[in-house]
PDB file of N, CA and C in Angstrom:
ATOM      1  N   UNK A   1    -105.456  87.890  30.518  1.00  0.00           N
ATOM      2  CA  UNK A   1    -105.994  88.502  29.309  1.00  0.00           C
ATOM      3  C   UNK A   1    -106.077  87.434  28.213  1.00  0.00           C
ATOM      4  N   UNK A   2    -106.704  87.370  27.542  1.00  0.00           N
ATOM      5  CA  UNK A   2    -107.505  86.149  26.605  1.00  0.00           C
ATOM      6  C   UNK A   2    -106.200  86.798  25.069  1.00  0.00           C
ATOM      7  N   UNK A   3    -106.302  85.712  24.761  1.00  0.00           N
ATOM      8  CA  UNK A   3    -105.383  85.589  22.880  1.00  0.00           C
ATOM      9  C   UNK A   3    -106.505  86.190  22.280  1.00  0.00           C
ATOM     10  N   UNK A   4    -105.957  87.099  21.668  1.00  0.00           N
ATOM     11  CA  UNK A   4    -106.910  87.550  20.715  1.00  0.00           C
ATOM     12  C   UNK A   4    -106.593  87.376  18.898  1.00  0.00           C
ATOM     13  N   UNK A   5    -107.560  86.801  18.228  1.00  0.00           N
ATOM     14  CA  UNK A   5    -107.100  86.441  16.906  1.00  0.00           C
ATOM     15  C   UNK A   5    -107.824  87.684  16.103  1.00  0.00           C
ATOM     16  N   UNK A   6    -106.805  88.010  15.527  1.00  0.00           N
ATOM     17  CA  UNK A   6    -107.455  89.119  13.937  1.00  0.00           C
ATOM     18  C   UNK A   6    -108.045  88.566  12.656  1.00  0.00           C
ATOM     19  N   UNK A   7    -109.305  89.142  12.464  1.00  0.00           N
ATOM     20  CA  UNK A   7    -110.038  88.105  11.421  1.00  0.00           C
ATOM     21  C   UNK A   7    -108.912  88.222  10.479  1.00  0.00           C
ATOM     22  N   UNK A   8    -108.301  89.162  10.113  1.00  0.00           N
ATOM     23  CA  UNK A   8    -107.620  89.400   8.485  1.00  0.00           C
ATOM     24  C   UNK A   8    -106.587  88.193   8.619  1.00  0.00           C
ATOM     25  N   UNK A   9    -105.790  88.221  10.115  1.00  0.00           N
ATOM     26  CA  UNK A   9    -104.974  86.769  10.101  1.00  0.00           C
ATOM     27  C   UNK A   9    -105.852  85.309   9.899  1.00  0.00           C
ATOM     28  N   UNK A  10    -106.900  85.369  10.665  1.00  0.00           N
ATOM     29  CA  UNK A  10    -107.666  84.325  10.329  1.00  0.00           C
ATOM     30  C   UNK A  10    -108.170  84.142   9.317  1.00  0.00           C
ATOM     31  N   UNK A  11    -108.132  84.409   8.136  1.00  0.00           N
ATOM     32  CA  UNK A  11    -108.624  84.474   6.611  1.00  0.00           C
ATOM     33  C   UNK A  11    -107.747  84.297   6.050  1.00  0.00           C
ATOM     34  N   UNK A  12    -106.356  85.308   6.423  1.00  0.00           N
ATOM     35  CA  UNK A  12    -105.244  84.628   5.398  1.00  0.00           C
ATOM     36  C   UNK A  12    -104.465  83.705   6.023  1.00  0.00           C
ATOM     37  N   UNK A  13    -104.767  82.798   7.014  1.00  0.00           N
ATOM     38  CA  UNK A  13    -104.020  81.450   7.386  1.00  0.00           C
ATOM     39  C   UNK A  13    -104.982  80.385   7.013  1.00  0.00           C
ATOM     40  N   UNK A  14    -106.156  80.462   7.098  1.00  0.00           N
ATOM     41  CA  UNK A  14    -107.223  79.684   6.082  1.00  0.00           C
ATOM     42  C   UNK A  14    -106.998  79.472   4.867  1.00  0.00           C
ATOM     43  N   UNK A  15    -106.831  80.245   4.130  1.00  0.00           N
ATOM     44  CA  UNK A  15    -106.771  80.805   2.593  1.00  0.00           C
ATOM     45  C   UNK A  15    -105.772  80.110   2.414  1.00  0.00           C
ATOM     46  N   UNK A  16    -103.937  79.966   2.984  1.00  0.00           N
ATOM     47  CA  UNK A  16    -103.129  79.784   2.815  1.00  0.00           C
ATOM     48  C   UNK A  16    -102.125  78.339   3.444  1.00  0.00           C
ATOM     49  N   UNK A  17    -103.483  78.024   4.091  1.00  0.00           N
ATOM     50  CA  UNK A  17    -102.686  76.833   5.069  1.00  0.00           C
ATOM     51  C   UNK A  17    -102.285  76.676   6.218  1.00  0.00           C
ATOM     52  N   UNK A  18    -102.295  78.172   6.690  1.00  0.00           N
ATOM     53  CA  UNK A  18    -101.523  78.116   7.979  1.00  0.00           C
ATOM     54  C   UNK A  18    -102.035  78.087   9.294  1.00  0.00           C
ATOM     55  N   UNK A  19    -101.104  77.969  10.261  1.00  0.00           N
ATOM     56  CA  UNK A  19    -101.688  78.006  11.787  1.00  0.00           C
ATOM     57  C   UNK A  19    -101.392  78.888  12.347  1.00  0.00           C
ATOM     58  N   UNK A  20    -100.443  79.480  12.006  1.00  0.00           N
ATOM     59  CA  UNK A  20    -100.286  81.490  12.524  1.00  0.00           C
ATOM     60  C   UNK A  20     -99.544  82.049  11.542  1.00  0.00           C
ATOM     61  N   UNK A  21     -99.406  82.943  11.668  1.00  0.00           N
ATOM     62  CA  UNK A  21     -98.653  84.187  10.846  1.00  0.00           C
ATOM     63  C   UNK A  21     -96.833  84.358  11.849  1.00  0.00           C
ATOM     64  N   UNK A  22     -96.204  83.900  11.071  1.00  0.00           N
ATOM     65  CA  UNK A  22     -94.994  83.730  11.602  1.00  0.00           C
ATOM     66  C   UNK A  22     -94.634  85.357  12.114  1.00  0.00           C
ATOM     67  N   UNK A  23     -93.085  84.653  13.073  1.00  0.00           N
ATOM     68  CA  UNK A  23     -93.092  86.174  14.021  1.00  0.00           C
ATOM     69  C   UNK A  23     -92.493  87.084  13.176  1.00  0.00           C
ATOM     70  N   UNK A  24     -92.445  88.386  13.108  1.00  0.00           N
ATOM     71  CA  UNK A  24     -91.541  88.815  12.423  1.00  0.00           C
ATOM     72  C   UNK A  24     -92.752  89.419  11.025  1.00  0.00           C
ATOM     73  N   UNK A  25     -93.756  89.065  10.817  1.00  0.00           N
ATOM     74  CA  UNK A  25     -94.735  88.976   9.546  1.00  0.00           C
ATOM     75  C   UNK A  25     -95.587  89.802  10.137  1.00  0.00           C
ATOM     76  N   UNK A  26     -96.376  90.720   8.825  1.00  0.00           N
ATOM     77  CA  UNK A  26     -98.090  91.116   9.181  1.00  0.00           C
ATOM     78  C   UNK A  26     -98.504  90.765   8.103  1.00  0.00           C
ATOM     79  N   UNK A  27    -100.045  91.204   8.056  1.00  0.00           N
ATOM     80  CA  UNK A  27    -101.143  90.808   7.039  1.00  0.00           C
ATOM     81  C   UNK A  27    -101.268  92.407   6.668  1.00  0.00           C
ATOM     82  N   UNK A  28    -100.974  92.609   5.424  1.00  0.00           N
ATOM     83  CA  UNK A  28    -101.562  94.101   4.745  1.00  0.00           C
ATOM     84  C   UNK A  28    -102.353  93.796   3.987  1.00  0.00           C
ATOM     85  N   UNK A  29    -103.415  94.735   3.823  1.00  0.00           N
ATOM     86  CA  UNK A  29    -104.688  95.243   3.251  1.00  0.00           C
ATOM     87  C   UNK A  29    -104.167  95.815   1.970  1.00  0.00           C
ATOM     88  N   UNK A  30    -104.246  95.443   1.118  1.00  0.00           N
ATOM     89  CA  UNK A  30    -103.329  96.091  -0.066  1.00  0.00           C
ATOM     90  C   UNK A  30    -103.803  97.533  -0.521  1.00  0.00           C
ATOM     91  N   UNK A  31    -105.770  97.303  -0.181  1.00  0.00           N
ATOM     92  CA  UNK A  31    -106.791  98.579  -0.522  1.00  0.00           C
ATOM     93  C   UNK A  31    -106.604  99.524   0.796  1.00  0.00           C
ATOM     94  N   UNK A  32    -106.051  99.366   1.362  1.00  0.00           N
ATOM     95  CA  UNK A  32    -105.956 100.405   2.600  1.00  0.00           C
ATOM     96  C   UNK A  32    -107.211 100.035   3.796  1.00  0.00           C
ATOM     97  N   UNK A  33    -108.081  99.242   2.939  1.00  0.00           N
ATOM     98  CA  UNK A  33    -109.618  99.153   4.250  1.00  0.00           C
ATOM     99  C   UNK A  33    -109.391  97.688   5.045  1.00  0.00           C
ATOM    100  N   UNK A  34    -109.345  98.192   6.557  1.00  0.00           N
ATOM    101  CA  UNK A  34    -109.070  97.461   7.242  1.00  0.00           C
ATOM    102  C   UNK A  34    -110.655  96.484   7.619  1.00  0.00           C
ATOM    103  N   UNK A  35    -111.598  96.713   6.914  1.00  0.00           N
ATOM    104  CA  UNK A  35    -112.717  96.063   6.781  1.00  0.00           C
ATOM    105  C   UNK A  35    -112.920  94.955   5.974  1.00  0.00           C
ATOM    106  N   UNK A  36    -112.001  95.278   4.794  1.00  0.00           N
ATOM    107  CA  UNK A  36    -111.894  94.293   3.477  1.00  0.00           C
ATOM    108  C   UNK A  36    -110.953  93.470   3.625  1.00  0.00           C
ATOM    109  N   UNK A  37    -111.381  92.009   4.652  1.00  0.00           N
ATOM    110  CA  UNK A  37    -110.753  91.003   5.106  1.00  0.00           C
ATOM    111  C   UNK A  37    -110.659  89.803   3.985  1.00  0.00           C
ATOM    112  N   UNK A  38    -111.010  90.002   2.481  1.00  0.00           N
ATOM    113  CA  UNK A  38    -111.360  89.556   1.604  1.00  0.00           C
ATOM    114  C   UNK A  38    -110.320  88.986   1.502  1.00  0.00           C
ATOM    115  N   UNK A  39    -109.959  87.347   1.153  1.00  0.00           N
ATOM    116  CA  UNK A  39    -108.433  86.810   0.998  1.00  0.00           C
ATOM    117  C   UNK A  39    -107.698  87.184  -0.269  1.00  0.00           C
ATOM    118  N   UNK A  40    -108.352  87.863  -1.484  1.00  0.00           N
ATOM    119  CA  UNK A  40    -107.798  88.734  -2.145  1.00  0.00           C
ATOM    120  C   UNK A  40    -106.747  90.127  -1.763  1.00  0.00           C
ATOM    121  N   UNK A  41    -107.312  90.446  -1.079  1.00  0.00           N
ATOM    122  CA  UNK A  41    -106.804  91.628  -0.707  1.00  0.00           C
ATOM    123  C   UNK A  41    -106.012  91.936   0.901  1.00  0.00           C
ATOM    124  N   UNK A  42    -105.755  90.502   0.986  1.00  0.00           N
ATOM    125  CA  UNK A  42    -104.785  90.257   2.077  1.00  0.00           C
ATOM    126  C   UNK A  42    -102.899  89.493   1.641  1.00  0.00           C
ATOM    127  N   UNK A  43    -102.023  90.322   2.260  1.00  0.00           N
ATOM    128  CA  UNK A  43    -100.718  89.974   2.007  1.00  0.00           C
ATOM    129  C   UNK A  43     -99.946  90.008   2.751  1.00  0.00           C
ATOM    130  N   UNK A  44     -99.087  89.006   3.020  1.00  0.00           N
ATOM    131  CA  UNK A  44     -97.955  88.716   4.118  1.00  0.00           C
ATOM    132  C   UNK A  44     -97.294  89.140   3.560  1.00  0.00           C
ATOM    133  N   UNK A  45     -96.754  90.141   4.848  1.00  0.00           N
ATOM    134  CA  UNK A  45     -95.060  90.864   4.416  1.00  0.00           C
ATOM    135  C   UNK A  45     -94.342  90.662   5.895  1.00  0.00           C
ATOM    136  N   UNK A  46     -93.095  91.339   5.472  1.00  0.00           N
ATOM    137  CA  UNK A  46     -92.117  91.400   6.670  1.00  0.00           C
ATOM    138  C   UNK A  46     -92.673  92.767   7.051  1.00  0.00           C
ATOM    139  N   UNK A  47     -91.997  92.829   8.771  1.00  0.00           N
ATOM    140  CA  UNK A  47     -93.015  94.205   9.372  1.00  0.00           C
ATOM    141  C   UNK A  47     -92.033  95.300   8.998  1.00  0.00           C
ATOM    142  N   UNK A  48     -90.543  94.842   8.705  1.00  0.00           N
ATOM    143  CA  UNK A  48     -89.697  96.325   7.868  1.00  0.00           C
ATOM    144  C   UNK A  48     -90.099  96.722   6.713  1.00  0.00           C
ATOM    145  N   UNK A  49     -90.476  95.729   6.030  1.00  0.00           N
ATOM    146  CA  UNK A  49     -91.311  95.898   4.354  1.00  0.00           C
ATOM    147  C   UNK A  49     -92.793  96.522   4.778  1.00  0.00           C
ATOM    148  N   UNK A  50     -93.484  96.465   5.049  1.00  0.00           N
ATOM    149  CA  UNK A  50     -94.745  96.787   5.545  1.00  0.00           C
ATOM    150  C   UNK A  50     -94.459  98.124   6.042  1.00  0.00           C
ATOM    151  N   UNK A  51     -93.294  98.597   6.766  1.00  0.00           N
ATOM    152  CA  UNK A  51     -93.487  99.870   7.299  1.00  0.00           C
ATOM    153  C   UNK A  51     -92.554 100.447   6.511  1.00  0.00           C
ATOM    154  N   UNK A  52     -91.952 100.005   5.541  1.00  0.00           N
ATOM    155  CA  UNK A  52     -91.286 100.979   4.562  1.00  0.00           C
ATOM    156  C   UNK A  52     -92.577 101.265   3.635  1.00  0.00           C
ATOM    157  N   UNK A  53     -93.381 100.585   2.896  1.00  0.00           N
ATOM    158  CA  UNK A  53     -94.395 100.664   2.314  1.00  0.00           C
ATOM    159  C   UNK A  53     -95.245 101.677   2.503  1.00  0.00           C
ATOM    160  N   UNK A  54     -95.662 102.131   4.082  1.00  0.00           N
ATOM    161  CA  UNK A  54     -96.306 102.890   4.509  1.00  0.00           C
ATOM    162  C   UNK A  54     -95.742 104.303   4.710  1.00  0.00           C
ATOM    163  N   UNK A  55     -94.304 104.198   4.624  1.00  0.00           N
ATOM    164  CA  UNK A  55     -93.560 105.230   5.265  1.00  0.00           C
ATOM    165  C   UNK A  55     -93.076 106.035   3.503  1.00  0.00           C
ATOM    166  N   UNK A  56     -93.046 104.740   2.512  1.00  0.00           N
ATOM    167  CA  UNK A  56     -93.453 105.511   1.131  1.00  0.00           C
ATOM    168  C   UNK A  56     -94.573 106.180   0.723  1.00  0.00           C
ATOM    169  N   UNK A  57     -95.518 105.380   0.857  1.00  0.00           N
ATOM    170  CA  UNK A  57     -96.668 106.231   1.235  1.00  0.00           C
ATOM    171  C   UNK A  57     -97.316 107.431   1.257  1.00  0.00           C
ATOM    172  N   UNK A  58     -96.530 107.403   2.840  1.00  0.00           N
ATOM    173  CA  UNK A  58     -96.715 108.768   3.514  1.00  0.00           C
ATOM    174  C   UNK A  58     -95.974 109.693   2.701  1.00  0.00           C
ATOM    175  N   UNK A  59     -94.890 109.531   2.261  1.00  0.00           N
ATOM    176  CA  UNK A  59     -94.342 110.314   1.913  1.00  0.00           C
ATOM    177  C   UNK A  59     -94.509 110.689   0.473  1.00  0.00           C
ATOM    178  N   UNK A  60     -95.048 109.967  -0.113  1.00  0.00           N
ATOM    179  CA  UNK A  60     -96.116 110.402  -1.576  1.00  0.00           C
ATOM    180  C   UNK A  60     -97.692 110.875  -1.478  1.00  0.00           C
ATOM    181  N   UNK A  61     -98.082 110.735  -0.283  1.00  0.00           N
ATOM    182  CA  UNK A  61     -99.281 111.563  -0.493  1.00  0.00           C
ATOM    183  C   UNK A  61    -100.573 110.481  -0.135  1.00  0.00           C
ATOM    184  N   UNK A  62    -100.094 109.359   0.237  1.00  0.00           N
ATOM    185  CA  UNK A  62    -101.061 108.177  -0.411  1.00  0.00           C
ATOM    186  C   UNK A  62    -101.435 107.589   1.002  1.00  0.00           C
ATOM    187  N   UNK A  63    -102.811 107.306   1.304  1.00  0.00           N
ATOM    188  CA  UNK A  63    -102.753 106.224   2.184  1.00  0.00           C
ATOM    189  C   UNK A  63    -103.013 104.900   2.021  1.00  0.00           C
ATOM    190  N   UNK A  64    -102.733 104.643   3.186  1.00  0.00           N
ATOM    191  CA  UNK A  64    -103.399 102.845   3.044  1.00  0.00           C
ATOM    192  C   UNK A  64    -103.540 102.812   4.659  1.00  0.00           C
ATOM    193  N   UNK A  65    -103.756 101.196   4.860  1.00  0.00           N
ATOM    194  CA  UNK A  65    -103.787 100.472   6.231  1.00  0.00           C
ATOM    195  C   UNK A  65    -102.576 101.015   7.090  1.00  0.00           C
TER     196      UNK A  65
END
């Protein structure tokens, strides 16, 4: 099965210098649209921060990515 790269990682390791997105990290969409690969609106978090984020969220009513 072939490596597959995610544009949103590939935009924000461009943007930022890098050669991957360390382990342990994702790229969030801050606008919720997983279309808007815009390096504005891309942010490295930890994946416990990222899913507390979402799991606040959810639990306010709100979505995102």
């Amino acid at each position: 099965m072939p490596n597959r790269v995610y544009e949103h990682h590939l935009v924000y390791c461009l943007e930022h210098g890098l050669t991957e997105i360390p382990e342990g990290y994702v790229v969030h969409h801050k606008d919720g649209d997983k279309l808007n690969n815009h390096p504005s609106n891309l942010d490295m978090m930890t994946f416990s921060a990222h899913t507390s984020l979402h799991m606040s969220q959810n639990l306010s009513g709100k979505r995102d990515d």
